[in-house]
Protein backbone atom coordinates (compact mmCIF):
# COMPACT_ATOMS: atom_id res chain seq x y z
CA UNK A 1 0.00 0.00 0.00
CA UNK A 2 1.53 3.60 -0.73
CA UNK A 3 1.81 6.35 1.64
CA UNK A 4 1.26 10.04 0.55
CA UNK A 5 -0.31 12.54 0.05
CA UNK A 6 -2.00 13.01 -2.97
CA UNK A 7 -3.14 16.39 -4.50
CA UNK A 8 -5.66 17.18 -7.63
CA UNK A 9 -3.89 19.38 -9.95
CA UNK A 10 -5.36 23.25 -8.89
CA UNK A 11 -3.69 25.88 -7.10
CA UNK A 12 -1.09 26.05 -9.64
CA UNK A 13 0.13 29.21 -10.63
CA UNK A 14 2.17 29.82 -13.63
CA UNK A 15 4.34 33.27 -14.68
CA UNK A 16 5.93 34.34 -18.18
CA UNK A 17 8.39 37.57 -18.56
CA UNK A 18 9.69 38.52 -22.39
CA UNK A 19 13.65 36.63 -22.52
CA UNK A 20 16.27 35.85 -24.50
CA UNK A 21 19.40 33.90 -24.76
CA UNK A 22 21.06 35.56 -22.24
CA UNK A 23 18.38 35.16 -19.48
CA UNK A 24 18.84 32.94 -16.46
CA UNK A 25 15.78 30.73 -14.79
CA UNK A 26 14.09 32.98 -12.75
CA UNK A 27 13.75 32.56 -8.88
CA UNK A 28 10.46 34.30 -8.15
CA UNK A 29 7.54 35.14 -9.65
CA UNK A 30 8.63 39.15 -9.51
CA UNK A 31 8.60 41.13 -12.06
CA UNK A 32 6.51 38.31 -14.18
CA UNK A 33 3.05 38.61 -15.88
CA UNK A 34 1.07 35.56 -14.41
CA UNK A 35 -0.81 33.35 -16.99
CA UNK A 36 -4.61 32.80 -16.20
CA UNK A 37 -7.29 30.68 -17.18
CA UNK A 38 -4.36 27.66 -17.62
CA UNK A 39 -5.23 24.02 -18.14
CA UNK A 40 -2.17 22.41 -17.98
CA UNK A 41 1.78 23.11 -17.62
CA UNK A 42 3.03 19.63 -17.18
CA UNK A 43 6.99 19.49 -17.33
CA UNK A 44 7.98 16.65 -19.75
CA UNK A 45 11.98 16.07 -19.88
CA UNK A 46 14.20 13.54 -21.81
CA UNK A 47 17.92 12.37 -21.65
CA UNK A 48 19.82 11.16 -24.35
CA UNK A 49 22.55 8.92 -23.70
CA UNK A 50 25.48 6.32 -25.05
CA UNK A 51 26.73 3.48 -23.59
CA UNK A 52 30.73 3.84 -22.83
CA UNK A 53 33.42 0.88 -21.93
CA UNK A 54 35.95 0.97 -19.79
CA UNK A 55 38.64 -0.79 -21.04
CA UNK A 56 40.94 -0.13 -17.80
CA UNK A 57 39.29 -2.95 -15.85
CA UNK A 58 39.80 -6.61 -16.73
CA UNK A 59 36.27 -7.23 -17.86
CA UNK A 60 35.70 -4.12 -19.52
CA UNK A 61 33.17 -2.15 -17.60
CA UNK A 62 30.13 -0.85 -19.76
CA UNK A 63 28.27 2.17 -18.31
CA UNK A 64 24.93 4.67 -19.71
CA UNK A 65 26.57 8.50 -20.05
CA UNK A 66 23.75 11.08 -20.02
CA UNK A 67 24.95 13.05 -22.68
CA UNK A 68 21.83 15.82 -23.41
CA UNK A 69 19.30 16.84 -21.57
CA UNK A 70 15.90 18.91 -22.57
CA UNK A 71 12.46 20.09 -21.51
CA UNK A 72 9.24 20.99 -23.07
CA UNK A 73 6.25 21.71 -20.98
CA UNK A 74 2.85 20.93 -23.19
CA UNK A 75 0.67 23.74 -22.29
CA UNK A 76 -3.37 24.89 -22.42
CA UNK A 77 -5.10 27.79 -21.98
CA UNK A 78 -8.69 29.37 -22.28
CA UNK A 79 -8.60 32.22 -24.60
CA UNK A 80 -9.00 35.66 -23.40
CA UNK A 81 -7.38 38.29 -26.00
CA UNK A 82 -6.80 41.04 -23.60
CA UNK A 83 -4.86 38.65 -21.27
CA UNK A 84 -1.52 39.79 -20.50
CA UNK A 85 -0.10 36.35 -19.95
CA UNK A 86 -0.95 35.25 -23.66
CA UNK A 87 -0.24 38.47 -25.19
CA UNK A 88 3.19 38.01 -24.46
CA UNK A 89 3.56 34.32 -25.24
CA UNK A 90 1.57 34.89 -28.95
CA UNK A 91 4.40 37.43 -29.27
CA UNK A 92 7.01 35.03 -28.27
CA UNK A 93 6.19 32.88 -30.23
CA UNK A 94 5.62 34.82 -33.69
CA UNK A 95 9.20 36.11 -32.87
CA UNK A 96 11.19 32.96 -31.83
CA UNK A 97 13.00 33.08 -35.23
CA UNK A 98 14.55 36.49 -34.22
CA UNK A 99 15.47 35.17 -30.71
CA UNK A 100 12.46 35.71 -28.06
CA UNK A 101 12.51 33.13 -25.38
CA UNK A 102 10.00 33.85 -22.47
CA UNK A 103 11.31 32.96 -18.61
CA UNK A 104 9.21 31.06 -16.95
CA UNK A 105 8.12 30.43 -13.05
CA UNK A 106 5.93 27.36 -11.94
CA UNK A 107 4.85 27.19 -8.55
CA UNK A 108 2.92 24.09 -6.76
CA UNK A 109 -0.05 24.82 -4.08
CA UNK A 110 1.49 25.05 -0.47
CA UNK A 111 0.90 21.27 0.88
CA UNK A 112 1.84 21.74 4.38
CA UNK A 113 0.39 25.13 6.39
CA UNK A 114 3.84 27.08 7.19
CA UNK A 115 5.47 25.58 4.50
CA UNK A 116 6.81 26.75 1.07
CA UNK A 117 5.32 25.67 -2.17
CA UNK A 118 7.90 23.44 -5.16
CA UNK A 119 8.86 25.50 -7.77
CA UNK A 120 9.95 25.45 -11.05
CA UNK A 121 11.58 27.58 -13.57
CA UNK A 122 13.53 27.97 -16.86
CA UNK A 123 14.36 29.71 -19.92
CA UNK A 124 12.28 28.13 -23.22
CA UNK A 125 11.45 28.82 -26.26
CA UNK A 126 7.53 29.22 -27.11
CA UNK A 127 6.36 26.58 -30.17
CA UNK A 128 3.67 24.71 -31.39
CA UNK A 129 1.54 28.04 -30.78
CA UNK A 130 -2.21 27.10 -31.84
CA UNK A 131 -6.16 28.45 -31.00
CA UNK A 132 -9.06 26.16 -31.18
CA UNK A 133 -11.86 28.69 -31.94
CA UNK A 134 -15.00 26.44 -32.75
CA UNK A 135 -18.66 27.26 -32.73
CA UNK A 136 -20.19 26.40 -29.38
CA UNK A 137 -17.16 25.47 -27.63
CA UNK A 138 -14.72 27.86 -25.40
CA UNK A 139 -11.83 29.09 -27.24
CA UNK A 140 -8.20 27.57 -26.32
CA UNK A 141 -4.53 28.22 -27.31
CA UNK A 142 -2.27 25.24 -26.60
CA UNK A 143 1.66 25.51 -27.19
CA UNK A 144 4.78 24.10 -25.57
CA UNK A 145 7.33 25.56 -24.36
CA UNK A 146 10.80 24.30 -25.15
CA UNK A 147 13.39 24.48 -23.09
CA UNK A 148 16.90 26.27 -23.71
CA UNK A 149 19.23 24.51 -20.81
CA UNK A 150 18.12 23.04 -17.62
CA UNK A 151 15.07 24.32 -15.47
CA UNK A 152 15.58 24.62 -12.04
CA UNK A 153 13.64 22.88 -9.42
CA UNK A 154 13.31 24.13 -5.58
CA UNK A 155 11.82 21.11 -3.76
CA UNK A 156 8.57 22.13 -1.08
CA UNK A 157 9.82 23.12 2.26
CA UNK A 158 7.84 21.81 5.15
């Protein structure tokens, strides 16, 4: 039987701020236009790697080398065209070929009273940029962000 606690995915809260290749992962939310009316901001990362020997042991020792690392975090939002939040990431995105990256800032809902809440945050690229405007339904944008170098990750703090 697992122990845990387990938490549905609200309280989230998720900022942007215009970037570019020379910005580093944010550590607060200051300064940063929040996003509203998101669905989902899931981080998603992948390693490459090679196998390697080791010919100065007997046997030959074979080993798994992480070689690359990247991020993209699939995200959702309802439409609203006046929001700040996708203002800035439509404009990120129709100006990634010149160089606009966004910083980003993810933080979790507090899980223990006193405590502080995990964050998250990074430097990425905005792609993928797309609305879903059909009769009847509410209006979304989805995109992903791509990552350019590591995030950063700030476990919760009982």
């Amino acid at each position: 039987m697992a122990t845990g606690a387990f938490f549905t995915a609200l309280g989230y809260r998720f900022w942007v701020k215009a970037g570019t290749t020379a910005s580093t992962n944010p550590t607060s939310s200051t300064g940063m236009t929040e996003v509203l009316s998101l669905e989902n901001a899931g981080i998603q990362s992948s390693s490459d790697t090679t196998d390697v020997l080791d010919y100065g042991s007997p046997q030959g020792f074979k080993a798994t080398v992480v070689t690359g690392q990247s991020y993209t975090i699939p995200c959702s939002l309802n439409l609203s065209l006046k929001d700040a939040g996708y203002l800035l990431l439509k404009s990120a995105s129709l100006y990634a070929a010149a160089g606009d990256l966004v910083e980003w800032y993810r933080e979790s809902p507090e899980q223990t009273v006193g405590g502080t809440p995990e964050k998250h945050s990074g430097v990425a690229y905005v792609t993928d940029f797309s609305e879903d405007i059909q009769a009847g339904n509410v209006a979304k944008v989805s995109f992903t962000l791509s990552g350019y170098g590591a995030p950063t990750w700030v476990m919760e703090d009982d």
